[in-house]
Protein backbone atom coordinates (compact mmCIF):
# COMPACT_ATOMS: atom_id res chain seq x y z
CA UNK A 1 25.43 25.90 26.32
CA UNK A 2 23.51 22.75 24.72
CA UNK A 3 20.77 21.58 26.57
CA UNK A 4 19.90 18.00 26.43
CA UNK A 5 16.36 17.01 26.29
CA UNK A 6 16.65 15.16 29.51
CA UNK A 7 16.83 18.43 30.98
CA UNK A 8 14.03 19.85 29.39
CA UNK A 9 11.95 16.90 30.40
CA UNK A 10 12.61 17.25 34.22
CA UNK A 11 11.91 20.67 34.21
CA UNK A 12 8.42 20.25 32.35
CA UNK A 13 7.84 17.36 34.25
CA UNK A 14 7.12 18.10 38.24
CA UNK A 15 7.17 14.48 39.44
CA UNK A 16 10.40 14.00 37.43
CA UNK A 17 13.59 13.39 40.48
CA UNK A 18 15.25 16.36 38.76
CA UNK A 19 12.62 18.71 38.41
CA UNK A 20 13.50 21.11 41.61
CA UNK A 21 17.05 21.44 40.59
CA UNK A 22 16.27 21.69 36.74
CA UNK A 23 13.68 24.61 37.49
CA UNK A 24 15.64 26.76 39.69
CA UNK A 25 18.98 26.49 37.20
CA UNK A 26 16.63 27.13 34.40
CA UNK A 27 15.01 29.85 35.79
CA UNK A 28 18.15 31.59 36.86
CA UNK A 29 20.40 31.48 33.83
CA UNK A 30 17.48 32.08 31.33
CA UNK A 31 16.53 35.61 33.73
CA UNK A 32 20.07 36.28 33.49
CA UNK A 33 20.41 36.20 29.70
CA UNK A 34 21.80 32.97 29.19
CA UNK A 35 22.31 31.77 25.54
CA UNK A 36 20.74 28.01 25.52
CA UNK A 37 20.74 25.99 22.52
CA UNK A 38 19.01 22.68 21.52
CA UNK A 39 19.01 20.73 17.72
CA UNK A 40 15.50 20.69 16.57
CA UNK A 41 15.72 17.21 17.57
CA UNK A 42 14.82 17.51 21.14
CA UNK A 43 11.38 19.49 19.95
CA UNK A 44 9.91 15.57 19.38
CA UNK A 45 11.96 13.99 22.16
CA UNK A 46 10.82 16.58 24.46
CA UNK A 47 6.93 16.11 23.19
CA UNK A 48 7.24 12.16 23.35
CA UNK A 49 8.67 12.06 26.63
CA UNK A 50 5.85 14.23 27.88
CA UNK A 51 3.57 12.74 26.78
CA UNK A 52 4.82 8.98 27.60
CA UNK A 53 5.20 10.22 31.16
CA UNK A 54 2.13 12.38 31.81
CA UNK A 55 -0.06 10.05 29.57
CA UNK A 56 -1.16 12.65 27.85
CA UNK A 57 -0.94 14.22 24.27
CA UNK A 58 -1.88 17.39 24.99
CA UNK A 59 0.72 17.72 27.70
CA UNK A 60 3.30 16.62 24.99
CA UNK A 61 2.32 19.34 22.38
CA UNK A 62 2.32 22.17 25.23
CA UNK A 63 5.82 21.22 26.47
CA UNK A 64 6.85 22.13 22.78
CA UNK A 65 4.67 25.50 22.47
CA UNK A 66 6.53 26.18 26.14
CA UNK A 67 10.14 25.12 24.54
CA UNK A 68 9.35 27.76 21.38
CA UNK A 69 8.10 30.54 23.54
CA UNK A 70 11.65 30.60 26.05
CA UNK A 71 13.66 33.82 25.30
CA UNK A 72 16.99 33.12 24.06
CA UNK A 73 16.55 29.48 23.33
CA UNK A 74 18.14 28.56 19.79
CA UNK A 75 17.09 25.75 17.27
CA UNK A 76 20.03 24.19 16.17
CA UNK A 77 19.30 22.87 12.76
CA UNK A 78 20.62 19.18 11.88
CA UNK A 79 21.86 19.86 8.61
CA UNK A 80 24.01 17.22 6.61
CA UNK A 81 27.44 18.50 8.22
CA UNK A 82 25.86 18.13 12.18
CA UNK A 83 24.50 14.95 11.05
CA UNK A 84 27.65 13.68 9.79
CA UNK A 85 29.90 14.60 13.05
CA UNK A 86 26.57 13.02 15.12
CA UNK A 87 27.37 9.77 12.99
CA UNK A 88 31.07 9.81 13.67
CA UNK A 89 30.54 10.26 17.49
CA UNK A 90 27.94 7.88 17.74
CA UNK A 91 30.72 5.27 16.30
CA UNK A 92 33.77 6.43 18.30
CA UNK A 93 31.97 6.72 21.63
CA UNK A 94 29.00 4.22 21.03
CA UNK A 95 26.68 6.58 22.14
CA UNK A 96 23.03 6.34 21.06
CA UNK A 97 22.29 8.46 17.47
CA UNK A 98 20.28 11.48 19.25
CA UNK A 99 22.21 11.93 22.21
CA UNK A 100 25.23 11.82 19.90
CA UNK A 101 23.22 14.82 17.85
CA UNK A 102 23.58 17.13 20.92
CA UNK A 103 27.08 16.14 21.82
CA UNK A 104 28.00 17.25 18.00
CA UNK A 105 26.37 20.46 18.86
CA UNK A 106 27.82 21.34 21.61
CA UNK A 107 31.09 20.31 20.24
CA UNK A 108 30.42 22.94 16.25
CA UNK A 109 29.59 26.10 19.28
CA UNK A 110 32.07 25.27 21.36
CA UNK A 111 30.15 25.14 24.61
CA UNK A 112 29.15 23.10 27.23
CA UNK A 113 26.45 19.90 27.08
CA UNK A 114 24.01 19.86 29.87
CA UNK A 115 22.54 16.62 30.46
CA UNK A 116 20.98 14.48 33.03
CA UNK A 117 21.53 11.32 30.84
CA UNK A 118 24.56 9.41 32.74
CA UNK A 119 25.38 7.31 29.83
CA UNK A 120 25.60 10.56 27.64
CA UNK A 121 27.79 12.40 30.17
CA UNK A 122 30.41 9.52 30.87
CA UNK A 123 30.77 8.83 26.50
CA UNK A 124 30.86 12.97 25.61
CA UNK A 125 33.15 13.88 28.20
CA UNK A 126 35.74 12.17 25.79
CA UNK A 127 34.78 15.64 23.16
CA UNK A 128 32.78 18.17 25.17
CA UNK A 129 32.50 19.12 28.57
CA UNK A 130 29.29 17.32 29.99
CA UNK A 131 27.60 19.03 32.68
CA UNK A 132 24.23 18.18 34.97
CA UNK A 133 22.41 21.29 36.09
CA UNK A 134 23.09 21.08 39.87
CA UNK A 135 27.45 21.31 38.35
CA UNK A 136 26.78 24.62 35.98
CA UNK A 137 27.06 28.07 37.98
């Protein structure tokens, strides 16, 4: 499955709403083996939103290190040919250009997008099935 940085951020962020429910689905699907995957996009929108919500740099640049150091994560490069599906999302379902990035992702492997971004959800459900957390077994 794709994971959305939104996800990422509430699990690296306690005070985050999401952060109990994140964790524990996290926790148990990445002990079980899980296959997650994220475009090497949501390496900087996982460090800025750290950091903007902690205050603090350092907390940004460790939420990456953390990100790199999961087993079974995969990088998803955007490359031309997931840029150019990104760009015709983001104009058929007027969806933002980075959230459109991990819809295209999700729809090239065939999986599921994970997401706690509502806007995201409602717009991919049109290509991909969109997920939260607390809705994946």
């Amino acid at each position: 499955m794709v994971i959305d940085a939104s996800v990422w951020v509430s699990r690296l962020v306690p005070q985050d709403a999401n952060h109990p429910a994140t964790r524990d689905w996290l926790e148990r699907h990445i002990r079980g083996g899980t296959l997650t995957a994220s475009p090497t996009l949501a390496l900087a929108e996982v460090a800025g939103a750290v950091a903007r919500r902690t205050a603090s740099a350092r907390l940004g640049t460790r939420a990456v290190r953390s990100l790199l150091a999961l087993p079974g994560l995969r990088l998803i490069s955007v490359d031309r040919r997931l840029s150019t599906t990104a760009a015709r999302l983001a104009a058929e379902l007027a969806l933002r250009g980075a959230d459109a990035v991990y819809v295209a992702a999700a729809l090239d492997l065939g999986v599921p997008l994970v997401s706690w971004d509502v806007e995201q959800r409602e717009r991919g459900r049109r290509v991909v099935r969109v997920r939260t957390p607390d809705e994946v077994e």
